[in-house]
PDB file of N, CA and C in Angstrom:
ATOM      1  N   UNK A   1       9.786  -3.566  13.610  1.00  0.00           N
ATOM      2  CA  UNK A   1       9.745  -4.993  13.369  1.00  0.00           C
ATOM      3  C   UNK A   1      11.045  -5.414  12.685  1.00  0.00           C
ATOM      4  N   UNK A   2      11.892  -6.230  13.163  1.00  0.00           N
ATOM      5  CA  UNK A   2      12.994  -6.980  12.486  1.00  0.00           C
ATOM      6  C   UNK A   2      13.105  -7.556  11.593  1.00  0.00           C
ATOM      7  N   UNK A   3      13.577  -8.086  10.561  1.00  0.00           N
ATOM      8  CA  UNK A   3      13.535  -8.715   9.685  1.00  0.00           C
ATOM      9  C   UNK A   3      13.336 -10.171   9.621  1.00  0.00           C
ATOM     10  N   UNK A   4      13.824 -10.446  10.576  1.00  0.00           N
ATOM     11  CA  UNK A   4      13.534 -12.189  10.948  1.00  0.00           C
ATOM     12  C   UNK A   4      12.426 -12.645  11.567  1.00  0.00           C
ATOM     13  N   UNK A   5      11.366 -11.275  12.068  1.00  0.00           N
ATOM     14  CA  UNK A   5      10.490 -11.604  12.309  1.00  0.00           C
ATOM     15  C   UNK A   5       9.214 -11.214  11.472  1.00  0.00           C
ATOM     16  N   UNK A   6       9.434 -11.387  10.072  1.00  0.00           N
ATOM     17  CA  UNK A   6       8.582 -10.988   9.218  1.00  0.00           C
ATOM     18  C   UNK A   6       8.625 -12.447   7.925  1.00  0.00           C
ATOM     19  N   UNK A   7       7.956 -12.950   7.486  1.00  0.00           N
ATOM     20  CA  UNK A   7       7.549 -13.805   6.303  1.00  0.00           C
ATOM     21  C   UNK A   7       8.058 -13.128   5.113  1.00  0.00           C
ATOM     22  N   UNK A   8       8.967 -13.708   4.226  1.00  0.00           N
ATOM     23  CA  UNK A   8       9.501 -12.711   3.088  1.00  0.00           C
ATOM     24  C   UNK A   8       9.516 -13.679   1.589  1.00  0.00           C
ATOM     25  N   UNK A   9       9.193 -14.832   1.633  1.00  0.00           N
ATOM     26  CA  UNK A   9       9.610 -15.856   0.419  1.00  0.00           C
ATOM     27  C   UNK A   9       8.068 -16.014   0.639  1.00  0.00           C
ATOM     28  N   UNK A  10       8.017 -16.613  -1.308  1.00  0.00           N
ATOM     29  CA  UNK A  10       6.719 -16.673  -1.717  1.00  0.00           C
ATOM     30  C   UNK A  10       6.455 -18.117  -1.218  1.00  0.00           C
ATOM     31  N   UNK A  11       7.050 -19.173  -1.089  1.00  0.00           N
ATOM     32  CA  UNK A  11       6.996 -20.265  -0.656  1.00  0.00           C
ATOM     33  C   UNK A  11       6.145 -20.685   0.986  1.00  0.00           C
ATOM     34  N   UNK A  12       6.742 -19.490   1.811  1.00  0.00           N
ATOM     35  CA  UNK A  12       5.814 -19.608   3.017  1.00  0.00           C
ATOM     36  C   UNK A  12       4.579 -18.590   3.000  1.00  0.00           C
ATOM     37  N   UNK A  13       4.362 -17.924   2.187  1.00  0.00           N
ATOM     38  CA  UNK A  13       2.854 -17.310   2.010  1.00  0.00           C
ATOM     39  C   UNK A  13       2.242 -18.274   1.598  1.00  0.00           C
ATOM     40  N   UNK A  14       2.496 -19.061   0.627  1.00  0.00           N
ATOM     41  CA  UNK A  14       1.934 -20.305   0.178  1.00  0.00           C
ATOM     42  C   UNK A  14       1.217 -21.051   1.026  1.00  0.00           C
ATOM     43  N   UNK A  15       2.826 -21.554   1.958  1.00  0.00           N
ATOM     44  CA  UNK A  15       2.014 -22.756   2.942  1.00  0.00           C
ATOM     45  C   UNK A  15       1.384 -22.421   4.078  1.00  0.00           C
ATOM     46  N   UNK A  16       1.633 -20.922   4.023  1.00  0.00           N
ATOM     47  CA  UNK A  16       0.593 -20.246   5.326  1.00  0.00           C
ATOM     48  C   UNK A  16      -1.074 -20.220   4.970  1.00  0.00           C
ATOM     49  N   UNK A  17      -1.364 -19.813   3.713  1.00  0.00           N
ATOM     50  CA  UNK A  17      -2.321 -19.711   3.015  1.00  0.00           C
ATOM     51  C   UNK A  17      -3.210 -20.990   2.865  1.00  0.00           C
ATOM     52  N   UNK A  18      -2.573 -21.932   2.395  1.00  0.00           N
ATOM     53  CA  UNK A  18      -2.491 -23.442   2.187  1.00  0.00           C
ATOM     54  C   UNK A  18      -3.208 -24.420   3.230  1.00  0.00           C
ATOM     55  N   UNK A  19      -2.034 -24.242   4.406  1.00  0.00           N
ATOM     56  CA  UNK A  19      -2.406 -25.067   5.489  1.00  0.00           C
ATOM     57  C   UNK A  19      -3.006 -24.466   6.709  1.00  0.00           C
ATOM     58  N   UNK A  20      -3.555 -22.951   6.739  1.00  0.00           N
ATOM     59  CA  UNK A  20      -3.813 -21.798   7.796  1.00  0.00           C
ATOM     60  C   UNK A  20      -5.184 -21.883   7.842  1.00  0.00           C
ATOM     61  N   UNK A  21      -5.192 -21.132   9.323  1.00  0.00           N
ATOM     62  CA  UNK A  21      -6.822 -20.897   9.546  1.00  0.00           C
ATOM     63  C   UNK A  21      -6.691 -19.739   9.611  1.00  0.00           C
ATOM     64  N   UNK A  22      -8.167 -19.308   9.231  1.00  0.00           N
ATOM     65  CA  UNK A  22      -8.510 -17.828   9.175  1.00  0.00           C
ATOM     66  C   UNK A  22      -9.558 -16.988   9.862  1.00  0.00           C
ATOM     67  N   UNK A  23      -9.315 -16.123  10.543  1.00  0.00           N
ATOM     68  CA  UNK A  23     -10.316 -15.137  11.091  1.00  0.00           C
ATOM     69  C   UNK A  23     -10.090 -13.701  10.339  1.00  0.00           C
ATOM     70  N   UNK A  24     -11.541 -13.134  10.445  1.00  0.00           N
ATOM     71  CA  UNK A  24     -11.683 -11.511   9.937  1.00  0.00           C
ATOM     72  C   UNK A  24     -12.440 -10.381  11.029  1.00  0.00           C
ATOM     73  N   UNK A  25     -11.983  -9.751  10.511  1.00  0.00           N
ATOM     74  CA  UNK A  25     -13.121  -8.368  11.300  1.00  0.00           C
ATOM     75  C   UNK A  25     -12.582  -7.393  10.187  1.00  0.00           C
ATOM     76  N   UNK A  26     -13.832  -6.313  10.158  1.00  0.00           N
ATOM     77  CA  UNK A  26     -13.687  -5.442   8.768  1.00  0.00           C
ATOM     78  C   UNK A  26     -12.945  -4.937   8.150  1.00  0.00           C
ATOM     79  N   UNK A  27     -11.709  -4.886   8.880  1.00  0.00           N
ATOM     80  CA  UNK A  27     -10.110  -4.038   8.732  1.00  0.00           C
ATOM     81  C   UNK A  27      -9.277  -5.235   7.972  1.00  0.00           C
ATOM     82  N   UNK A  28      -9.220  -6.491   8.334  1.00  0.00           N
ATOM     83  CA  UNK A  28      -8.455  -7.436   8.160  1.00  0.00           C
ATOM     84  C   UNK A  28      -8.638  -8.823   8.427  1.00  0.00           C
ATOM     85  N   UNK A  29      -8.034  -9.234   7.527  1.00  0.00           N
ATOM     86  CA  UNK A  29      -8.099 -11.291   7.786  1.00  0.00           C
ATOM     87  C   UNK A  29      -6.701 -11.468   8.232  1.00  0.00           C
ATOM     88  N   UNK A  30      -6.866 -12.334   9.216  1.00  0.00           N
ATOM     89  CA  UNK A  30      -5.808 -12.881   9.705  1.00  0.00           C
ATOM     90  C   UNK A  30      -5.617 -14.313   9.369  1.00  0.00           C
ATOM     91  N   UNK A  31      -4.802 -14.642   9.019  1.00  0.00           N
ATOM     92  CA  UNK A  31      -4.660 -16.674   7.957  1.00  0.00           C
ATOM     93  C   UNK A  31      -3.200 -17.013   9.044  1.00  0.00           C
ATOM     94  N   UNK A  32      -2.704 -18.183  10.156  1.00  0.00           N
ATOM     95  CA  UNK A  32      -2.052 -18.275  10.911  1.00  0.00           C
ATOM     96  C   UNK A  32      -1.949 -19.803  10.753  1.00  0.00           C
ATOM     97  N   UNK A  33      -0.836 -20.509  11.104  1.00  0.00           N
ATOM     98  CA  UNK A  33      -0.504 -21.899  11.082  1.00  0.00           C
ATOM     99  C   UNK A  33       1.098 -22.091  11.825  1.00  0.00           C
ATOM    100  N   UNK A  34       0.887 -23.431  12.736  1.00  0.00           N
ATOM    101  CA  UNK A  34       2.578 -23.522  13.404  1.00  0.00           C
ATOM    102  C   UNK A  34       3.068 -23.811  12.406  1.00  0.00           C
ATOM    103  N   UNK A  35       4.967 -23.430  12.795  1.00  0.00           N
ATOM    104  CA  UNK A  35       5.558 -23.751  11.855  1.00  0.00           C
ATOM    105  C   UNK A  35       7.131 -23.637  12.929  1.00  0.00           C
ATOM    106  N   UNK A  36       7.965 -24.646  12.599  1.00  0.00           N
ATOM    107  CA  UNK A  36       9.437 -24.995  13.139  1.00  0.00           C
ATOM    108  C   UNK A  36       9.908 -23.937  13.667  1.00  0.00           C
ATOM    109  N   UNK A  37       9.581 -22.579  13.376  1.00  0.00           N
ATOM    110  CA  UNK A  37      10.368 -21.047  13.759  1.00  0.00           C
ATOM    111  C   UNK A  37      10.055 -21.178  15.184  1.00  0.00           C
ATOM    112  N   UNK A  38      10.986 -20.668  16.113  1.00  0.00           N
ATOM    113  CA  UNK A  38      11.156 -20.438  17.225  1.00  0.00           C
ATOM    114  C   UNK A  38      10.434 -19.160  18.029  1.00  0.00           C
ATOM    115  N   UNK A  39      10.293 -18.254  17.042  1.00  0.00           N
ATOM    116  CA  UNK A  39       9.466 -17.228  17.120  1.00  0.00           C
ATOM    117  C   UNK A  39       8.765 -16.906  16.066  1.00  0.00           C
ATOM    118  N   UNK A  40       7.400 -16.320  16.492  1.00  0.00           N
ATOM    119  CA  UNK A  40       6.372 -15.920  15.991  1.00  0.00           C
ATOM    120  C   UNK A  40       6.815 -14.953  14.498  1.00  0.00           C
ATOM    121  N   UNK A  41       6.177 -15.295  12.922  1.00  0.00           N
ATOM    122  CA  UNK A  41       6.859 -14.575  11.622  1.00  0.00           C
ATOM    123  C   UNK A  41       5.405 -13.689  11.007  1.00  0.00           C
ATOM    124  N   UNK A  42       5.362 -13.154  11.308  1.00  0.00           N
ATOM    125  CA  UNK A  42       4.279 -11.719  10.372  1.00  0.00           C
ATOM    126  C   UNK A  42       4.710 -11.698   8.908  1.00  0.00           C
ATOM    127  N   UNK A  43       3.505 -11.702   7.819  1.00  0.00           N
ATOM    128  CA  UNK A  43       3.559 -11.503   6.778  1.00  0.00           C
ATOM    129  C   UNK A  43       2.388 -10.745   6.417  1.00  0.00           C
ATOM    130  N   UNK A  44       2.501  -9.498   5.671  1.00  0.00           N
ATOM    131  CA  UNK A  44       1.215  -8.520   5.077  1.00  0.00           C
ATOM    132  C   UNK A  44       1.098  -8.554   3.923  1.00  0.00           C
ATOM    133  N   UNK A  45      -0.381  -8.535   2.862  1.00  0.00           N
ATOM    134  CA  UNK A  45      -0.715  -8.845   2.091  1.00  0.00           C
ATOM    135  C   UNK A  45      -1.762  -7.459   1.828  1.00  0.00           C
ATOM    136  N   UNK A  46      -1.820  -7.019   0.880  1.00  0.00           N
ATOM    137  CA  UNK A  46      -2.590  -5.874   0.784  1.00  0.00           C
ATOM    138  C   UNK A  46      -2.406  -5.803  -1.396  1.00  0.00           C
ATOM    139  N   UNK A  47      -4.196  -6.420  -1.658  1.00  0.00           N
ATOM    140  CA  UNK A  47      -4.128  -6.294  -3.081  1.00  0.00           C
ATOM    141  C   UNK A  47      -4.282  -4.906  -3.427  1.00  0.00           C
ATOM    142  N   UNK A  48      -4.456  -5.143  -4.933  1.00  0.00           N
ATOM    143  CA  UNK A  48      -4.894  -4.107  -5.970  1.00  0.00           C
ATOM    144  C   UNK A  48      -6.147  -3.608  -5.609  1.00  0.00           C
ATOM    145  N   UNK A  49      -6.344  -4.150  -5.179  1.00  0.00           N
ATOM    146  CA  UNK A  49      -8.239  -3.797  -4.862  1.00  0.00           C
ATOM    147  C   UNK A  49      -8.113  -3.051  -3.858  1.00  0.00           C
ATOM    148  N   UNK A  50      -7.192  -2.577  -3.557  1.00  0.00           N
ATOM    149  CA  UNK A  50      -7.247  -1.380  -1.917  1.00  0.00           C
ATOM    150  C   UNK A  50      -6.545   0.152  -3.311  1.00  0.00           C
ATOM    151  N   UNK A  51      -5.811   0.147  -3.627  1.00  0.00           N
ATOM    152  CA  UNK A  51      -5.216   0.664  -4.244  1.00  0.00           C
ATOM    153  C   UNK A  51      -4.324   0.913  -5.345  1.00  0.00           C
ATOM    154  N   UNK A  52      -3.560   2.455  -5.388  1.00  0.00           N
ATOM    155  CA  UNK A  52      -2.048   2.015  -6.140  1.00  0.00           C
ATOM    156  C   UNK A  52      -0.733   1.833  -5.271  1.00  0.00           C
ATOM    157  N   UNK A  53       0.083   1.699  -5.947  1.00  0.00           N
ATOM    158  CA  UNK A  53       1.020   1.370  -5.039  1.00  0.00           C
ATOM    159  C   UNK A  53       1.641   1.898  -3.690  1.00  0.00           C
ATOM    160  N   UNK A  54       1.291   3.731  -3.736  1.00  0.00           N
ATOM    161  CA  UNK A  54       1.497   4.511  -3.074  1.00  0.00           C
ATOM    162  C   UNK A  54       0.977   4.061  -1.820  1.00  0.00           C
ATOM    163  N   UNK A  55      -0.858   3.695  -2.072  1.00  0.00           N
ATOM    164  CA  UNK A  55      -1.803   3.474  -0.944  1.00  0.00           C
ATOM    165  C   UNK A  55      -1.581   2.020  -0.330  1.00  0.00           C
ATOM    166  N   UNK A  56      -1.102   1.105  -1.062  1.00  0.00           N
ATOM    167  CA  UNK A  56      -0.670  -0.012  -0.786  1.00  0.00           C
ATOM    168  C   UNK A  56       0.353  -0.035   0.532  1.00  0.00           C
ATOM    169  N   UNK A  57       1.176   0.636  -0.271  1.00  0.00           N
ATOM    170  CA  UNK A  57       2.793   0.716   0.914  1.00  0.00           C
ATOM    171  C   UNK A  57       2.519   1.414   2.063  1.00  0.00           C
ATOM    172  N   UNK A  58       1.446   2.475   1.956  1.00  0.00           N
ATOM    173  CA  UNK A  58       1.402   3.080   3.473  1.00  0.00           C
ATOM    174  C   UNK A  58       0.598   2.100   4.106  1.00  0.00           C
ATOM    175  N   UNK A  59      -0.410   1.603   3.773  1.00  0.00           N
ATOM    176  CA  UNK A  59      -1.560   0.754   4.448  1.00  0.00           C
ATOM    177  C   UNK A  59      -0.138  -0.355   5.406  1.00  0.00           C
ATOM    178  N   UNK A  60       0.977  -1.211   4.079  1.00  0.00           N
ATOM    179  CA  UNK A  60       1.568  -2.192   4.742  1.00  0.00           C
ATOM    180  C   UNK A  60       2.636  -1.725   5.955  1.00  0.00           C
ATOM    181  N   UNK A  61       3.084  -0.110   5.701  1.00  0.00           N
ATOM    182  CA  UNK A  61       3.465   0.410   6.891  1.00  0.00           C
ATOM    183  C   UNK A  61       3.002   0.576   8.155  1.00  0.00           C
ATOM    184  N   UNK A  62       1.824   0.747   7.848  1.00  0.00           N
ATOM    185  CA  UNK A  62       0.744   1.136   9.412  1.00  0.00           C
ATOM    186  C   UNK A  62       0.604  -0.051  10.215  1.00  0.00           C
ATOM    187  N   UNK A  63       0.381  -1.080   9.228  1.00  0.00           N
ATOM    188  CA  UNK A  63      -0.400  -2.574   9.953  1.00  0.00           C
ATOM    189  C   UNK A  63       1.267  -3.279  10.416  1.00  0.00           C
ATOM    190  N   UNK A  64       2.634  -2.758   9.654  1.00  0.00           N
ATOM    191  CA  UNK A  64       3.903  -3.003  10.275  1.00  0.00           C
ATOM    192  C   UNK A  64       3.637  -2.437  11.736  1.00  0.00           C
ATOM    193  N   UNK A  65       3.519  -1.052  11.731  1.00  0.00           N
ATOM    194  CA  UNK A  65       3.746   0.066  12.777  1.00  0.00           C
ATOM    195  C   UNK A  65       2.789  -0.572  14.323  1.00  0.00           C
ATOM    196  N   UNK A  66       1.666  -1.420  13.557  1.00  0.00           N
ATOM    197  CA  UNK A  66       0.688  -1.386  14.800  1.00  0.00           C
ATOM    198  C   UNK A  66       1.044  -2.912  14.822  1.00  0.00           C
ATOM    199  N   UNK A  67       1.326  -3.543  14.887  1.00  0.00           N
ATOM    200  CA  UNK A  67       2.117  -4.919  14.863  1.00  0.00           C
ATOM    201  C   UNK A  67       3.075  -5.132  16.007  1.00  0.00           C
ATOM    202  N   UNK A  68       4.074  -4.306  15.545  1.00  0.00           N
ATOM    203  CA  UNK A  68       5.215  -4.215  16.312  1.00  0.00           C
ATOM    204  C   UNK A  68       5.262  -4.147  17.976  1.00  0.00           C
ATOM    205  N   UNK A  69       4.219  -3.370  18.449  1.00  0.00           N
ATOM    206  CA  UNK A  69       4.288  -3.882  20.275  1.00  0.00           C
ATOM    207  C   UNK A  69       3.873  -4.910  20.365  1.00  0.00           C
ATOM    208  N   UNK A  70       2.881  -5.601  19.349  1.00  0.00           N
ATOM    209  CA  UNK A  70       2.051  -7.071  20.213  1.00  0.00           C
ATOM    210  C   UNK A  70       3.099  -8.141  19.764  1.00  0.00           C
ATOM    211  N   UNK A  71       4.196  -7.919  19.164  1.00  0.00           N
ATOM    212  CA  UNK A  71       5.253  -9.113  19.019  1.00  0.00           C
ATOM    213  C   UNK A  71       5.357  -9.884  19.813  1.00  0.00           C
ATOM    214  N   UNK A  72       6.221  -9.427  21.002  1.00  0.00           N
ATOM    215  CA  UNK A  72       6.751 -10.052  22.075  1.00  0.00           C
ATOM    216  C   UNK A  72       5.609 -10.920  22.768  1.00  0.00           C
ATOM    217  N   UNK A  73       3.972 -10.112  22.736  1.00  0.00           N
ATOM    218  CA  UNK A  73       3.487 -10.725  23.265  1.00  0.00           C
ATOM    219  C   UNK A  73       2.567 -12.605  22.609  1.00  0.00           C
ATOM    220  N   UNK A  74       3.039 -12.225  20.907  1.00  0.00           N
ATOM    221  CA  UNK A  74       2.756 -13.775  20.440  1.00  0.00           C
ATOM    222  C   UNK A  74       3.452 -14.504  20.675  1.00  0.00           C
ATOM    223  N   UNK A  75       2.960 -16.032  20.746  1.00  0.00           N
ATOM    224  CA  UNK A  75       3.656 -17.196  21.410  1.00  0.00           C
ATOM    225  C   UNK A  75       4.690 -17.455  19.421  1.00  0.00           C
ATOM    226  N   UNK A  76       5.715 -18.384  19.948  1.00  0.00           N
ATOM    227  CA  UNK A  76       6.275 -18.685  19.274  1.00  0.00           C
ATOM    228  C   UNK A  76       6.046 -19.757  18.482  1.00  0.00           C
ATOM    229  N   UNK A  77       6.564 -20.192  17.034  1.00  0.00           N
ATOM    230  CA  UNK A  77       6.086 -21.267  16.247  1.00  0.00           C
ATOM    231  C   UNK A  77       4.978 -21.161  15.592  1.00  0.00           C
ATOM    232  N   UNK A  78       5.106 -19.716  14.899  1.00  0.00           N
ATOM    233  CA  UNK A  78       3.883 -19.448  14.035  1.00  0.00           C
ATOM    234  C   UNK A  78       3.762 -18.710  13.292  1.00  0.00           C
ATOM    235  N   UNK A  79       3.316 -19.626  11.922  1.00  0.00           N
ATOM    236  CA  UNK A  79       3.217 -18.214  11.021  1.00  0.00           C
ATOM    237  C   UNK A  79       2.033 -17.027  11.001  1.00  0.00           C
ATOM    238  N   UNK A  80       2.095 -16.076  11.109  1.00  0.00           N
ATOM    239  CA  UNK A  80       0.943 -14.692  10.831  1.00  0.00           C
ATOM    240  C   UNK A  80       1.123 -14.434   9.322  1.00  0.00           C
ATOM    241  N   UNK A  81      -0.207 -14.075   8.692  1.00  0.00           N
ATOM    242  CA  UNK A  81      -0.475 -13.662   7.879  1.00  0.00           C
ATOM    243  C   UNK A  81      -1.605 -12.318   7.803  1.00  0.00           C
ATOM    244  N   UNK A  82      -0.821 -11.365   7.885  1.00  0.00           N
ATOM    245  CA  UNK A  82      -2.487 -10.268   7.804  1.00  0.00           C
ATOM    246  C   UNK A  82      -2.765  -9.594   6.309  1.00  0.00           C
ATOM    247  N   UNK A  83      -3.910  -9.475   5.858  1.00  0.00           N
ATOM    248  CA  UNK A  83      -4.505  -9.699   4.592  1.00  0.00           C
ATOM    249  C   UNK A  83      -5.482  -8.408   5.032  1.00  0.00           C
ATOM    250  N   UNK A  84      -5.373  -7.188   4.170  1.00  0.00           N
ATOM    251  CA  UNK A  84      -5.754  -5.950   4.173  1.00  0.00           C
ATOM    252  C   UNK A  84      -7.484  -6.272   3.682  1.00  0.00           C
ATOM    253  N   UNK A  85      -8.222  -5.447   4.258  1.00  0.00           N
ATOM    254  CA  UNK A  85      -9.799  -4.907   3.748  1.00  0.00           C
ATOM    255  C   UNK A  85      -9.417  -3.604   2.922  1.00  0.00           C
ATOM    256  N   UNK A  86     -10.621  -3.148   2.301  1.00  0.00           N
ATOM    257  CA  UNK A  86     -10.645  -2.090   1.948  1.00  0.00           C
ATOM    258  C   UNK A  86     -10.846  -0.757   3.026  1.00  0.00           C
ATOM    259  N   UNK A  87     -11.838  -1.295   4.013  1.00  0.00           N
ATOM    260  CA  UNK A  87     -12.263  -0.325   4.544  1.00  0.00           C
ATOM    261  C   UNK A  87     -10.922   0.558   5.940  1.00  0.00           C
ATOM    262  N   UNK A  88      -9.644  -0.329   5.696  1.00  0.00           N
ATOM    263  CA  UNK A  88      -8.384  -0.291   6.306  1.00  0.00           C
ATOM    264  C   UNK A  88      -7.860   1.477   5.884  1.00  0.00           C
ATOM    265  N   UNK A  89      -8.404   2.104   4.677  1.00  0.00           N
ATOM    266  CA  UNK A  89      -7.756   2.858   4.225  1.00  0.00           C
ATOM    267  C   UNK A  89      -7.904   3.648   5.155  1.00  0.00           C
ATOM    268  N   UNK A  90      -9.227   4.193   5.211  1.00  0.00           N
ATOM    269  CA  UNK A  90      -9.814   5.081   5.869  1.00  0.00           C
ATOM    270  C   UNK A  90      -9.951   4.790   7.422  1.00  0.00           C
ATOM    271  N   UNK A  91      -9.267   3.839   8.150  1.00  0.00           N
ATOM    272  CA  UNK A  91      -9.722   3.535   9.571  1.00  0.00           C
ATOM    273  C   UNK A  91      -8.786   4.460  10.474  1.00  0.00           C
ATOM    274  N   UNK A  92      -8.584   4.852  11.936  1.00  0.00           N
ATOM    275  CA  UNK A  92      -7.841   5.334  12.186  1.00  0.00           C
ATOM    276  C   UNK A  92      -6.795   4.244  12.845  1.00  0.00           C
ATOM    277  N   UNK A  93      -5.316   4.959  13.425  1.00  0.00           N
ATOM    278  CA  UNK A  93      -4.180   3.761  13.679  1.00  0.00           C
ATOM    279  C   UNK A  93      -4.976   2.747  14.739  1.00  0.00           C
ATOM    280  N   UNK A  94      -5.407   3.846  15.657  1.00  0.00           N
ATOM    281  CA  UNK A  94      -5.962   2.961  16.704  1.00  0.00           C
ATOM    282  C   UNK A  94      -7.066   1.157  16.867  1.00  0.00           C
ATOM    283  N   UNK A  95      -7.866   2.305  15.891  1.00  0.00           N
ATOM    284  CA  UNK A  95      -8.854   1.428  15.382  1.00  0.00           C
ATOM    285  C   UNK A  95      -8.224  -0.156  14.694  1.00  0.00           C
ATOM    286  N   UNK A  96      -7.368   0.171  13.801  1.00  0.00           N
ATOM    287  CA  UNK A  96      -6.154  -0.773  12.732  1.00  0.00           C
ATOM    288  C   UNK A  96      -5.414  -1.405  14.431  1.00  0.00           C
ATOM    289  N   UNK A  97      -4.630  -0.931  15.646  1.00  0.00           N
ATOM    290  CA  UNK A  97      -3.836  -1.409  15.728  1.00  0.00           C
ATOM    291  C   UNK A  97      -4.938  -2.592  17.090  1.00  0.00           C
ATOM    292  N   UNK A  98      -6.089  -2.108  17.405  1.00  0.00           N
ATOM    293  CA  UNK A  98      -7.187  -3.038  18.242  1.00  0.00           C
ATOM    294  C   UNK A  98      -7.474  -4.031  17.076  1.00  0.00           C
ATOM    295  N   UNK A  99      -7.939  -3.582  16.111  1.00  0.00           N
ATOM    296  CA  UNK A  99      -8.566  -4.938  15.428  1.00  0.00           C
ATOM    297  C   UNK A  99      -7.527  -6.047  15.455  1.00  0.00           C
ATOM    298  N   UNK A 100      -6.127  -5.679  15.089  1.00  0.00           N
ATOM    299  CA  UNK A 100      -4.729  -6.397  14.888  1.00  0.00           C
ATOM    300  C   UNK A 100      -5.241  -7.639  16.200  1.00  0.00           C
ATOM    301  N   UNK A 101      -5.164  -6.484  17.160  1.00  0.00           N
ATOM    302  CA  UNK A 101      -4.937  -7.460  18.435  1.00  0.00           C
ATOM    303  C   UNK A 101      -6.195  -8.331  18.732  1.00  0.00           C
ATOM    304  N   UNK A 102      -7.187  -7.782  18.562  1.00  0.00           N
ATOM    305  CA  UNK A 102      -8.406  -8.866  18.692  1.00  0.00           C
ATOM    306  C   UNK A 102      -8.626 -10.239  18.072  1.00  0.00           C
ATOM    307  N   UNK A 103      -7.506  -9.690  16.405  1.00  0.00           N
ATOM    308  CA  UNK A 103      -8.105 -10.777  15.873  1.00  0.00           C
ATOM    309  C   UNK A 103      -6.836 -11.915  16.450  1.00  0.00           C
ATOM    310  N   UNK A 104      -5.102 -11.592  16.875  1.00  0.00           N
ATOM    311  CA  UNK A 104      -4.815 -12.891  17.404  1.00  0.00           C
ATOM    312  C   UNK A 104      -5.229 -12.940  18.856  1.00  0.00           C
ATOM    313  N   UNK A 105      -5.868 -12.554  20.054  1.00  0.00           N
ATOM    314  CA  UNK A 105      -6.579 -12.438  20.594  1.00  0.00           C
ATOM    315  C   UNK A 105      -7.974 -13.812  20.551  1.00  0.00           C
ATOM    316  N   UNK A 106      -8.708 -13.867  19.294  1.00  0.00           N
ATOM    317  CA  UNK A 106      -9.121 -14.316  18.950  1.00  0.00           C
ATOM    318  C   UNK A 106      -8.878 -15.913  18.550  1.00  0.00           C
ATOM    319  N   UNK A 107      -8.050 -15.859  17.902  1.00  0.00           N
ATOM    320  CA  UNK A 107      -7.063 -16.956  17.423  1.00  0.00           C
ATOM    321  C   UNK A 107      -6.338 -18.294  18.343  1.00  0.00           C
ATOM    322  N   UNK A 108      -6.105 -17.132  19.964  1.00  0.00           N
ATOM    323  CA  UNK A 108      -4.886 -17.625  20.769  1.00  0.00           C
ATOM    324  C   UNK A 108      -3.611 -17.828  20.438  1.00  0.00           C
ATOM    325  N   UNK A 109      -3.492 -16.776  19.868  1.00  0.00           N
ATOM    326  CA  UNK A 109      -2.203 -16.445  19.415  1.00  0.00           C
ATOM    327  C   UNK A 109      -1.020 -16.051  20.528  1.00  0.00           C
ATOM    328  N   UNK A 110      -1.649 -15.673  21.639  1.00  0.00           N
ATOM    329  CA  UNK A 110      -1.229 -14.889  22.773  1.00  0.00           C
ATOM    330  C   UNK A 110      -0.260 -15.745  23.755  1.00  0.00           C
ATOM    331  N   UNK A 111       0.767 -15.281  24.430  1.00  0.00           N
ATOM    332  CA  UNK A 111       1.786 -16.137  25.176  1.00  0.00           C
ATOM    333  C   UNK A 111       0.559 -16.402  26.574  1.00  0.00           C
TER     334      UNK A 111
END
C-alpha cells in the first residue's frame, strides 16, 4: 500500500468518523465517507483493548497486507476507515482478508 493511499492526519480520522457510515462483521468495522481525493484513502484503527503495542502493529500490518489487492478495485473519492475487533487477533489472513472485502462489498465501495 502507498502512502498516498492511506489516511495519516488526525484531522481526517475525525471527519471520517464524524460524517461516515458504518458497517461491521466480527473481525472489523468499516466507517467510509466521499471526500475530494481522486482515489480511494484507507485508514486503520486498532485500540488498547486488542492489545500491547507489539499485537497492535502486527494486527495493523495484516489488515495493511490484506487491503492491498482490493485497492485498485475501490472506486475513487473515498475515505476508508477500518476499526479492529478483538476477535481479529486470533482469525486467520484469509478469514481477515474476506471479511475486508465483504464489508466494502457491502458498502458499494466497489468500481
Amino acid at each position: 500500500m502507498k502512502r498516498t493511499d492511506s489516511l495519516k492526519r488526525k484531522k481526517e480520522f475525525r471527519y471520517t468518523y464524524k460524517a461516515g457510515k458504518s458497517l461491521a462483521n466480527p473481525l472489523c468495522v468499516l466507517v467510509y465517507v466521499k471526500s475530494p481525493a481522486p482515489h480511494a484513502r484507507v485508514g486503520f484503527s486498532v485500540s488498547k483493548k486488542i492489545g500491547g503495542a507489539v499485537l497492535r502493529n502486527r494486527v495493523k500490518r495484516r489488515m495493511r497486507e490484506a487491503i492491498t489487492p482490493l485497492l485498485p478495485q475501490i472506486r475513487g473519492g473515498v475515505n476508508v476507515i477500518f476499526v479492529a475487533r478483538a476477535p481479529i487477533v486470533d482469525a486467520a489472513f484469509s478469514d481477515l482478508r474476506a471479511g475486508m472485502a465483504q464489508l466494502l462489498q457491502k458498502a458499494g465501495l466497489y468500481k
